[in-house]
C-alpha atoms as a PDB file:
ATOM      1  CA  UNK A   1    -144.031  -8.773 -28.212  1.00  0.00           C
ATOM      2  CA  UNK A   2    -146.303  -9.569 -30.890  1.00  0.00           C
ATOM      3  CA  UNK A   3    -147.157 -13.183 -29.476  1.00  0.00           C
ATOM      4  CA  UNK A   4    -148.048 -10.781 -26.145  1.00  0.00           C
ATOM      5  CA  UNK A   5    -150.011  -9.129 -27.977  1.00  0.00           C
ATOM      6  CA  UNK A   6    -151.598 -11.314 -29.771  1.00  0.00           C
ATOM      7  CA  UNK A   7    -152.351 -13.450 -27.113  1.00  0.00           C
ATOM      8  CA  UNK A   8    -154.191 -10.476 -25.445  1.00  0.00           C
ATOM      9  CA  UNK A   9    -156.217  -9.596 -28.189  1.00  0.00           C
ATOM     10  CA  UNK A  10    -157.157 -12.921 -28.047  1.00  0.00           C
ATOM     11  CA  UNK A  11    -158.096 -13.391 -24.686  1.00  0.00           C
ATOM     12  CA  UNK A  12    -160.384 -10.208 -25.267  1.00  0.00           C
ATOM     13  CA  UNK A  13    -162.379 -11.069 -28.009  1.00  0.00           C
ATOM     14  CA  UNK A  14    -162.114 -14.913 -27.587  1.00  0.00           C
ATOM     15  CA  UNK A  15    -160.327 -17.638 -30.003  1.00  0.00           C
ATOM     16  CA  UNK A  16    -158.141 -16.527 -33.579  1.00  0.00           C
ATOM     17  CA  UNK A  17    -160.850 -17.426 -35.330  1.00  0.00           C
ATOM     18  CA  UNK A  18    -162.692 -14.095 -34.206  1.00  0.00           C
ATOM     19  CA  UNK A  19    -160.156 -11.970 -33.875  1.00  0.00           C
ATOM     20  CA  UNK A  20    -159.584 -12.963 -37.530  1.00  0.00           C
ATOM     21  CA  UNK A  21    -162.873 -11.649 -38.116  1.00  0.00           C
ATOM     22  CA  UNK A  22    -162.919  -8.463 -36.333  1.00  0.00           C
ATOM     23  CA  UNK A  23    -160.417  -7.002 -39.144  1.00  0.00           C
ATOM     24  CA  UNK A  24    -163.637  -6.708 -41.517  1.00  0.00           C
ATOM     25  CA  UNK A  25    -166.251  -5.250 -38.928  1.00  0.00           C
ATOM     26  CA  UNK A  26    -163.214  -2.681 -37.372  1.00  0.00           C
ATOM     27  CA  UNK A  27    -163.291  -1.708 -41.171  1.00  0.00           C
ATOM     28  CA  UNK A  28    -167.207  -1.126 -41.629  1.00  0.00           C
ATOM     29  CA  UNK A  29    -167.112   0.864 -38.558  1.00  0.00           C
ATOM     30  CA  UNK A  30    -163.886   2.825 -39.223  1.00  0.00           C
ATOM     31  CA  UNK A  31    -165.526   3.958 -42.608  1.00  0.00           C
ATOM     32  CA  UNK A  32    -167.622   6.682 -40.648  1.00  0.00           C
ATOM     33  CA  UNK A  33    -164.535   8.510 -39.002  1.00  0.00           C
ATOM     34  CA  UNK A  34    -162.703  11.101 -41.562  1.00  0.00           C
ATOM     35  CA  UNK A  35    -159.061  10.145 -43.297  1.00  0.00           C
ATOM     36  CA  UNK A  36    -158.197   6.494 -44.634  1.00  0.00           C
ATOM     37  CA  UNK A  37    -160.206   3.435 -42.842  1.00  0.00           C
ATOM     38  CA  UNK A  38    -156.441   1.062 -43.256  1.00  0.00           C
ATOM     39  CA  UNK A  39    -154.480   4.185 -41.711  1.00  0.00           C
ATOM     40  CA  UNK A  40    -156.331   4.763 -38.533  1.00  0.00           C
ATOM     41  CA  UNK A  41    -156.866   1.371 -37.770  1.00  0.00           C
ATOM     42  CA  UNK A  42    -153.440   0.769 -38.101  1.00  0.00           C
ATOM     43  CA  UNK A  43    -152.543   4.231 -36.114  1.00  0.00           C
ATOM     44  CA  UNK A  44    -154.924   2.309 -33.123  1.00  0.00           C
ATOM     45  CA  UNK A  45    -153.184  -0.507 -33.051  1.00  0.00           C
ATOM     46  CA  UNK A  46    -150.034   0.595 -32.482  1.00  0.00           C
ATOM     47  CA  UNK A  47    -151.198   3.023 -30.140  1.00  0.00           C
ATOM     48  CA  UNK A  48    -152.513   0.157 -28.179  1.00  0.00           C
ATOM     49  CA  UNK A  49    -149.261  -2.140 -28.647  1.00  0.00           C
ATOM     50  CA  UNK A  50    -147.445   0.776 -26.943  1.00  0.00           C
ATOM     51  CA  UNK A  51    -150.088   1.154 -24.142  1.00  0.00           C
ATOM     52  CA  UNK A  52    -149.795  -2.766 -23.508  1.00  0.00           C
ATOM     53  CA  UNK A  53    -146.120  -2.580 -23.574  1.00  0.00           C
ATOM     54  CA  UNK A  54    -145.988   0.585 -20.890  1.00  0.00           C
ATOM     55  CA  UNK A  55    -148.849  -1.325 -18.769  1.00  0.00           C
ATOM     56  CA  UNK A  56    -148.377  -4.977 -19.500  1.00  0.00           C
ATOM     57  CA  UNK A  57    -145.033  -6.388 -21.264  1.00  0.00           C
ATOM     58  CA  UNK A  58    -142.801  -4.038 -19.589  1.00  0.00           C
ATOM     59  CA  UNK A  59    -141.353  -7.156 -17.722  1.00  0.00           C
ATOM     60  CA  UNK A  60    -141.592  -9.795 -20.186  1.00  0.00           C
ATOM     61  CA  UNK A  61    -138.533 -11.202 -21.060  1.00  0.00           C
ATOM     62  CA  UNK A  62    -139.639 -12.026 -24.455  1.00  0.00           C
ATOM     63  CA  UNK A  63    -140.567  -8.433 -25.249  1.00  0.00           C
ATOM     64  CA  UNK A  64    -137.857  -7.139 -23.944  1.00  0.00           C
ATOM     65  CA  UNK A  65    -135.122  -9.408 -25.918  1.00  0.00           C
ATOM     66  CA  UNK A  66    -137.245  -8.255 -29.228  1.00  0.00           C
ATOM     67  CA  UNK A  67    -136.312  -4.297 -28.079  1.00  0.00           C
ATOM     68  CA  UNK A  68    -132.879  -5.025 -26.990  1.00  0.00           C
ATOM     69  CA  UNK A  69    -132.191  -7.344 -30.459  1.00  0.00           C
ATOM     70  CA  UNK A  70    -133.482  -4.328 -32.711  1.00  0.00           C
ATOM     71  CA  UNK A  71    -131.422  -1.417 -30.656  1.00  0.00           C
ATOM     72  CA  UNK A  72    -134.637  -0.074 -29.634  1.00  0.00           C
ATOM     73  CA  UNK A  73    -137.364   1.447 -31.912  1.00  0.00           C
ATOM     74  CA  UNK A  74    -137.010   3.189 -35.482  1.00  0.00           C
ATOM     75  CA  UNK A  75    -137.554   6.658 -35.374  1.00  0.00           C
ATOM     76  CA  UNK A  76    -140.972   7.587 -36.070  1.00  0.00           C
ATOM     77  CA  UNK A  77    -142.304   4.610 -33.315  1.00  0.00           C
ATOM     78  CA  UNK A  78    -139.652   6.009 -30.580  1.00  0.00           C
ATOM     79  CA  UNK A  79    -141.267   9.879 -31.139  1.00  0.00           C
ATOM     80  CA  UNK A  80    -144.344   7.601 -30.826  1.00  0.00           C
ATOM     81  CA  UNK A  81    -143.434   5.534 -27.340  1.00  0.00           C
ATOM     82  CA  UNK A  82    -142.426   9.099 -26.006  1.00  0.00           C
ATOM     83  CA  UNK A  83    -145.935  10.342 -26.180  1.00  0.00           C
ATOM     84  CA  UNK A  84    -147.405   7.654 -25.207  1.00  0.00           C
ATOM     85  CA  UNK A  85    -145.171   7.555 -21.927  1.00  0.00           C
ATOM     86  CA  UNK A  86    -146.253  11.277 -21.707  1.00  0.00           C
ATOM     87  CA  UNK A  87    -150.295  10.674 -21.770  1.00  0.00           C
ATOM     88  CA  UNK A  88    -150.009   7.960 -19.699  1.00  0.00           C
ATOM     89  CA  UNK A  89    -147.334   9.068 -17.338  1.00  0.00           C
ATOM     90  CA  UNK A  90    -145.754   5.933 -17.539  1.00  0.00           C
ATOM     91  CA  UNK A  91    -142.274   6.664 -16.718  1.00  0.00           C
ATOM     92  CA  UNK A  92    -141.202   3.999 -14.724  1.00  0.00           C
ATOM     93  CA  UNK A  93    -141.860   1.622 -17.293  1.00  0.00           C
ATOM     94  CA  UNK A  94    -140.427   3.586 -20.074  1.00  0.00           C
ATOM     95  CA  UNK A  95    -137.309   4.547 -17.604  1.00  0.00           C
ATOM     96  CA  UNK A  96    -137.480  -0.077 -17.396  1.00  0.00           C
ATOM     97  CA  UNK A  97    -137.252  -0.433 -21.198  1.00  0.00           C
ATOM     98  CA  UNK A  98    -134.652   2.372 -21.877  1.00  0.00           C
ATOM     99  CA  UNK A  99    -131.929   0.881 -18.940  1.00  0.00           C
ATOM    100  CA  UNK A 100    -131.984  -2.378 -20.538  1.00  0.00           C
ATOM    101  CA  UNK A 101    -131.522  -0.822 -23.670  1.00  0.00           C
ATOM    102  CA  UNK A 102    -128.613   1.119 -22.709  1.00  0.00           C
ATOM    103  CA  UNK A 103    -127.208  -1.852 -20.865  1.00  0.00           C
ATOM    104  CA  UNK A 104    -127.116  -3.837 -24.023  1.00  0.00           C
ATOM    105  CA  UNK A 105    -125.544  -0.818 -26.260  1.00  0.00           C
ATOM    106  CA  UNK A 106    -123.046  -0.482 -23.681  1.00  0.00           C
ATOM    107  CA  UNK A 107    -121.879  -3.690 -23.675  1.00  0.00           C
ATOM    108  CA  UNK A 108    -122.000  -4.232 -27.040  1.00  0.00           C
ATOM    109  CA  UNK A 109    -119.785  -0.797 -27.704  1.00  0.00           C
ATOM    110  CA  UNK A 110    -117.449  -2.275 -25.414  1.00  0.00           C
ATOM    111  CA  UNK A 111    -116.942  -5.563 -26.964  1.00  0.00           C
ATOM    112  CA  UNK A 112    -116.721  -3.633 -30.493  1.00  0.00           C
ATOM    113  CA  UNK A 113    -114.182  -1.427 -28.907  1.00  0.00           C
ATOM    114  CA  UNK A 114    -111.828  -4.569 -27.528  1.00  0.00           C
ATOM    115  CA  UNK A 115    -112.395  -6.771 -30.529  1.00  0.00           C
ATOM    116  CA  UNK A 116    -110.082  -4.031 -32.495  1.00  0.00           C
ATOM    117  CA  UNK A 117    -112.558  -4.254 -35.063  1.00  0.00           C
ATOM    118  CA  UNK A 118    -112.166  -1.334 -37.605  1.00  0.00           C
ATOM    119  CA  UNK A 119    -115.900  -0.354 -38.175  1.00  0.00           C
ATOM    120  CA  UNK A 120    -119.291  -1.034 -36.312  1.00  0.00           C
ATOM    121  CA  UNK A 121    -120.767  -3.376 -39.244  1.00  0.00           C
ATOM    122  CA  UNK A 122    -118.867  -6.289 -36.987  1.00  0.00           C
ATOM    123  CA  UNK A 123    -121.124  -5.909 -33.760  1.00  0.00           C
ATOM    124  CA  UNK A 124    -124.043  -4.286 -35.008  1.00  0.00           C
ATOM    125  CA  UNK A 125    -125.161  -6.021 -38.384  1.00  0.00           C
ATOM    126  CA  UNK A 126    -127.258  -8.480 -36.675  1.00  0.00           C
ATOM    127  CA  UNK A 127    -129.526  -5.828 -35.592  1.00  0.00           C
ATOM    128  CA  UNK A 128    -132.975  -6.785 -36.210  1.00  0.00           C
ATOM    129  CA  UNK A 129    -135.858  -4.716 -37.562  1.00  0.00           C
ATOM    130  CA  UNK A 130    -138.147  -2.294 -35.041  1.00  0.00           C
ATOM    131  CA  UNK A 131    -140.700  -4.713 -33.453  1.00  0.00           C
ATOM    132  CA  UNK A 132    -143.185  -2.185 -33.674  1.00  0.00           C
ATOM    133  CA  UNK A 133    -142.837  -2.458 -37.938  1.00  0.00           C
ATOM    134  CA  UNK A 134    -143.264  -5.848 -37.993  1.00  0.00           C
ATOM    135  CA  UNK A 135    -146.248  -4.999 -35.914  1.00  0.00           C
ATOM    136  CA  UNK A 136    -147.345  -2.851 -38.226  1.00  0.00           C
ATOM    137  CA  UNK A 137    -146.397  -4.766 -41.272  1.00  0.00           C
ATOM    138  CA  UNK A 138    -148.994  -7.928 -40.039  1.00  0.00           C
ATOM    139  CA  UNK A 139    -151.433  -5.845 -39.369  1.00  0.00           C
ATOM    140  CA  UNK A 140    -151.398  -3.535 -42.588  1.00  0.00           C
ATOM    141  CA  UNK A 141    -151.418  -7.016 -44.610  1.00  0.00           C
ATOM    142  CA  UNK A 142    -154.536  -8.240 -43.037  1.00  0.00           C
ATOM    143  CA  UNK A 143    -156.406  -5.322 -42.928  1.00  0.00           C
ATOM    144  CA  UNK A 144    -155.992  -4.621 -46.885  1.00  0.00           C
ATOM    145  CA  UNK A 145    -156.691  -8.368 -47.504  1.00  0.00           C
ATOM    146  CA  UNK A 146    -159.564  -8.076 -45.228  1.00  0.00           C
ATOM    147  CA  UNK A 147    -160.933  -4.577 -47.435  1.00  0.00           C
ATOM    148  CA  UNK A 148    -160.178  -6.531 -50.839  1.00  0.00           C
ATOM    149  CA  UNK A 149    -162.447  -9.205 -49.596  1.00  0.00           C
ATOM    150  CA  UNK A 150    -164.945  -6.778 -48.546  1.00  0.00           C
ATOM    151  CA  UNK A 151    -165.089  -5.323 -52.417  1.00  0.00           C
ATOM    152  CA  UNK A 152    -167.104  -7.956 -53.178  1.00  0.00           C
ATOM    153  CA  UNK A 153    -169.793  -7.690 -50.370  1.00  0.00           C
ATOM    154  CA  UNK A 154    -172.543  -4.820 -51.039  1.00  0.00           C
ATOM    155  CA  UNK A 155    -172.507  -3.894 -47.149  1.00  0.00           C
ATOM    156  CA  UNK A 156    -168.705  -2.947 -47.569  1.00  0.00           C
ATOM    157  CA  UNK A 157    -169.437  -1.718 -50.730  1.00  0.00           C
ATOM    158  CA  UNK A 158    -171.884   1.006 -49.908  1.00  0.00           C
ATOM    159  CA  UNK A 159    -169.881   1.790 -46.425  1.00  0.00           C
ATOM    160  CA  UNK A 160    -167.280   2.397 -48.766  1.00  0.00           C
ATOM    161  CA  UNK A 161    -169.197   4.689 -51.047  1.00  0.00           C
ATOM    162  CA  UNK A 162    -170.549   6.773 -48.426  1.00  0.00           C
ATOM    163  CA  UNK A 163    -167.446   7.646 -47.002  1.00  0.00           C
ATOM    164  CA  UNK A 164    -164.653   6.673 -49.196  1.00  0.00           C
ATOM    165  CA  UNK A 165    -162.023   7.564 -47.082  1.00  0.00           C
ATOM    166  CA  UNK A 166    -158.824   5.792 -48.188  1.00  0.00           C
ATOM    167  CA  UNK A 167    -155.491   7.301 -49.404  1.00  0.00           C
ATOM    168  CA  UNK A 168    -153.543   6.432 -52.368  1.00  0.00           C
ATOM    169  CA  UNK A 169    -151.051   3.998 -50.685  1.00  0.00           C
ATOM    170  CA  UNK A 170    -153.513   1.620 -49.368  1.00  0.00           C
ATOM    171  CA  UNK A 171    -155.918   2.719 -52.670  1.00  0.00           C
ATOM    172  CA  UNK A 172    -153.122   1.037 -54.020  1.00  0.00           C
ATOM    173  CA  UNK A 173    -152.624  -2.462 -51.977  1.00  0.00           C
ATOM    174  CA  UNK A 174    -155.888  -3.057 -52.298  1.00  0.00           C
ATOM    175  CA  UNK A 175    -156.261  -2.951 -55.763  1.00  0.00           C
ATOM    176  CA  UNK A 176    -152.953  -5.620 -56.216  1.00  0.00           C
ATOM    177  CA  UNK A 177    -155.065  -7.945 -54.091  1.00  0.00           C
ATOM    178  CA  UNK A 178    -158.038  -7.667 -55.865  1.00  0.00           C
ATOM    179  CA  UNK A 179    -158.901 -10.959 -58.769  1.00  0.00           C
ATOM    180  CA  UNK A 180    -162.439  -9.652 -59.068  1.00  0.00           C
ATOM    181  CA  UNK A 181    -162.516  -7.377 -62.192  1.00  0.00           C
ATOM    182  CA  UNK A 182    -166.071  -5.640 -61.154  1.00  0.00           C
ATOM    183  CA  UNK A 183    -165.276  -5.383 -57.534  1.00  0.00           C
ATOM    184  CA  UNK A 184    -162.361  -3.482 -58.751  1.00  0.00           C
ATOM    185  CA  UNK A 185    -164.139  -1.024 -60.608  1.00  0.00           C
ATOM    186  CA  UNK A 186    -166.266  -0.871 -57.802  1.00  0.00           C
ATOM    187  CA  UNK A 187    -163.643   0.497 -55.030  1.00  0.00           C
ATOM    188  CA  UNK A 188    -162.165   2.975 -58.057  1.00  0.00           C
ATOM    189  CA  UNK A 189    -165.064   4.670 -59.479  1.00  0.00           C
ATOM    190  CA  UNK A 190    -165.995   6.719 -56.195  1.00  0.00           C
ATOM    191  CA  UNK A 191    -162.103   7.724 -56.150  1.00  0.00           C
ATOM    192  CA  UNK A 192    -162.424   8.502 -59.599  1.00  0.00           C
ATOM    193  CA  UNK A 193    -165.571  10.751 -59.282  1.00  0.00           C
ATOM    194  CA  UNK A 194    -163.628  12.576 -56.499  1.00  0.00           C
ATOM    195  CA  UNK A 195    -160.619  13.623 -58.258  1.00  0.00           C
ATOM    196  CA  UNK A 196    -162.043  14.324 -61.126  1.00  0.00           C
ATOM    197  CA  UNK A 197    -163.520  17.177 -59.096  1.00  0.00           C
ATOM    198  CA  UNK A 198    -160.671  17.862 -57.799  1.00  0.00           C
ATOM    199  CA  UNK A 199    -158.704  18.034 -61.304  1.00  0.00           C
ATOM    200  CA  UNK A 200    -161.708  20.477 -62.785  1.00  0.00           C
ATOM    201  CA  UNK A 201    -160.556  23.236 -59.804  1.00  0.00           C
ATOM    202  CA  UNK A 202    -156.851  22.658 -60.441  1.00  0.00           C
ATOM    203  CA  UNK A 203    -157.139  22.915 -64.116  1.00  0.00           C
ATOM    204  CA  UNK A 204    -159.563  25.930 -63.701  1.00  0.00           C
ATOM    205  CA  UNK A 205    -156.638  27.571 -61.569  1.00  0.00           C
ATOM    206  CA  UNK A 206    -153.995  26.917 -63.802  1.00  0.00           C
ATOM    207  CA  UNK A 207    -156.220  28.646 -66.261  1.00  0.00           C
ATOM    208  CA  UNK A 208    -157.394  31.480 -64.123  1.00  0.00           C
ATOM    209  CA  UNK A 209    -153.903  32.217 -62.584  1.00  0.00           C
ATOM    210  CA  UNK A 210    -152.328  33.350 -66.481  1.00  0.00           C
ATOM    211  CA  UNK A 211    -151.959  37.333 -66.830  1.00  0.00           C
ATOM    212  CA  UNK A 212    -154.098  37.067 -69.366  1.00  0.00           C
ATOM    213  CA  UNK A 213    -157.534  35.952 -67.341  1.00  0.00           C
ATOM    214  CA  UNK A 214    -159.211  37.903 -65.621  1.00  0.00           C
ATOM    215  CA  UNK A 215    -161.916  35.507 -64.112  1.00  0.00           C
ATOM    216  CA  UNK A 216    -161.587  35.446 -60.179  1.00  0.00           C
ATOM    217  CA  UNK A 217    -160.292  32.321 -58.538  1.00  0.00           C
ATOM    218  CA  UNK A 218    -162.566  31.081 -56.456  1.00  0.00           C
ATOM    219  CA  UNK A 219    -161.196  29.382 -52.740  1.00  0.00           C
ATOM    220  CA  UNK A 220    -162.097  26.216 -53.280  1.00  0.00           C
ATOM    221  CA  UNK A 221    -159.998  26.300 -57.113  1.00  0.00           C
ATOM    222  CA  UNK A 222    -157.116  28.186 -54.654  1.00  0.00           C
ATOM    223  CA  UNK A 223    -157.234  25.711 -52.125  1.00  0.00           C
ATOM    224  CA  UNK A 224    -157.540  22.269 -54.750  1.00  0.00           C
ATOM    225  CA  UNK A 225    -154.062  21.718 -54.858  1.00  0.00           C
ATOM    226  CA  UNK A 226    -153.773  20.885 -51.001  1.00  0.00           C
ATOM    227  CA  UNK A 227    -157.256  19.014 -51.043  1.00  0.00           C
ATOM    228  CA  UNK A 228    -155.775  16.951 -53.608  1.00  0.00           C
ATOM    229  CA  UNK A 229    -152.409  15.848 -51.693  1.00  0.00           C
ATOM    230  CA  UNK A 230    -154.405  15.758 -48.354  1.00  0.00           C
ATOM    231  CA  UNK A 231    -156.594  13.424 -50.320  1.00  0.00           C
ATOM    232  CA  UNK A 232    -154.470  10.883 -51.571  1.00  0.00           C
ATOM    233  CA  UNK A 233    -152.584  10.943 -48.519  1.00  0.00           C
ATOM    234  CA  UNK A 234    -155.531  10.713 -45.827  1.00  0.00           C
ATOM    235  CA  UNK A 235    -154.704   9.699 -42.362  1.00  0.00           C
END
């Protein structure tokens, strides 16, 4: 599936080389939308892997031994390929992907059952990991390579500082893939700035909320603590 896919993307935006490059410009123009840059691109993506496998891969063998070998999706990408089916009302497909799944689970239940094996590790240890992960997993890699690399170009820089919408996990990768000691400091010190704001409410709460004050809480110093997680968490 991700060969299909790639091999799409490819065939839309012309050879690897620019696809390669589109990773930095989806960033710059993903730094205007609210939540983390890495996150919705990512959230995109596998929106538009689903879409490709409802209208597109549904009958490609190759996709369709990459669901069967993983039992299907993980949990969080099959509540995912349900609403896509949903929006797109592609049922047929979806109805396409889920008999060949059951197929293979019956078959393999069968063979556990006759093989007198005492537990399920026997047939179903070879079970590979959701497609739609790995998916994910390539694409999360280049995209936070793509923003370290960006650190040290001013464009990204002051994108980035207009908007710095990333949260703390992908705060995070970047800064492992960062050498540059500057462009480091760079990507931190708007973060920073923010939750030091952020920390002046909560501590100001803290203080405010003892028996003992009586200055009034204000709604923003009430409110700080779920800024904060939504913050470091954006999406």
């Amino acid at each position: 599936m991700i060969n299909n896919i790639k091999r799409f993307i490819t065939d839309s935006f012309g050879k690897s080389g620019d696809v390669k490059n589109t990773y930095y410009t989806e960033l710059l123009e993903t730094f205007d939308r609210e939540g983390c840059v890495i996150c919705k691109l990512l959230e995109f993506s596998v929106l538009k892997y689903l879409e490709n496998l409802l209208h597109e891969f549904t009958m490609d063998p190759t996709s369709r031994r990459e669901i069967r070998e993983a039992f299907g999706y993980c949990r969080k990408h099959t509540e995912q390929l349900i609403e896509v089916t949903k929006n797109t009302n592609q049922r047929l497909s979806a109805s396409i992907v889920a008999e060949d799944l059951a197929n293979y689970f019956i078959k393999h239940s069968k063979k556990l059952i006759k093989s007198g094996i005492k537990s399920g590790t026997g047939i179903f240890k070879t079970r590979k990991s959701c497609p739609i992960c790995k998916y994910y997993d390539k694409h999360e890699r280049m995209y936070v390579s793509e923003f370290a690399k960006g650190t040290a170009k001013e464009e990204f820089l002051r994108k980035f500082e207009e908007s710095p919408g990333i949260c703390l996990e992908h705060l995070i990768k970047v800064s492992k893939s960062i050498k540059d000691r500057t462009a480091l400091k760079k990507l931190l010190k708007p973060q920073i700035a923010m939750i030091e704001e952020t920390d002046h409410e909560l501590n100001n709460f803290v203080k405010k909320f003892d028996h003992n004050s009586n200055e009034r809480i204000t709604d923003n110093e009430a409110s700080a603590w779920y800024g904060f997680f939504e913050r470091i968490n954006r999406r």
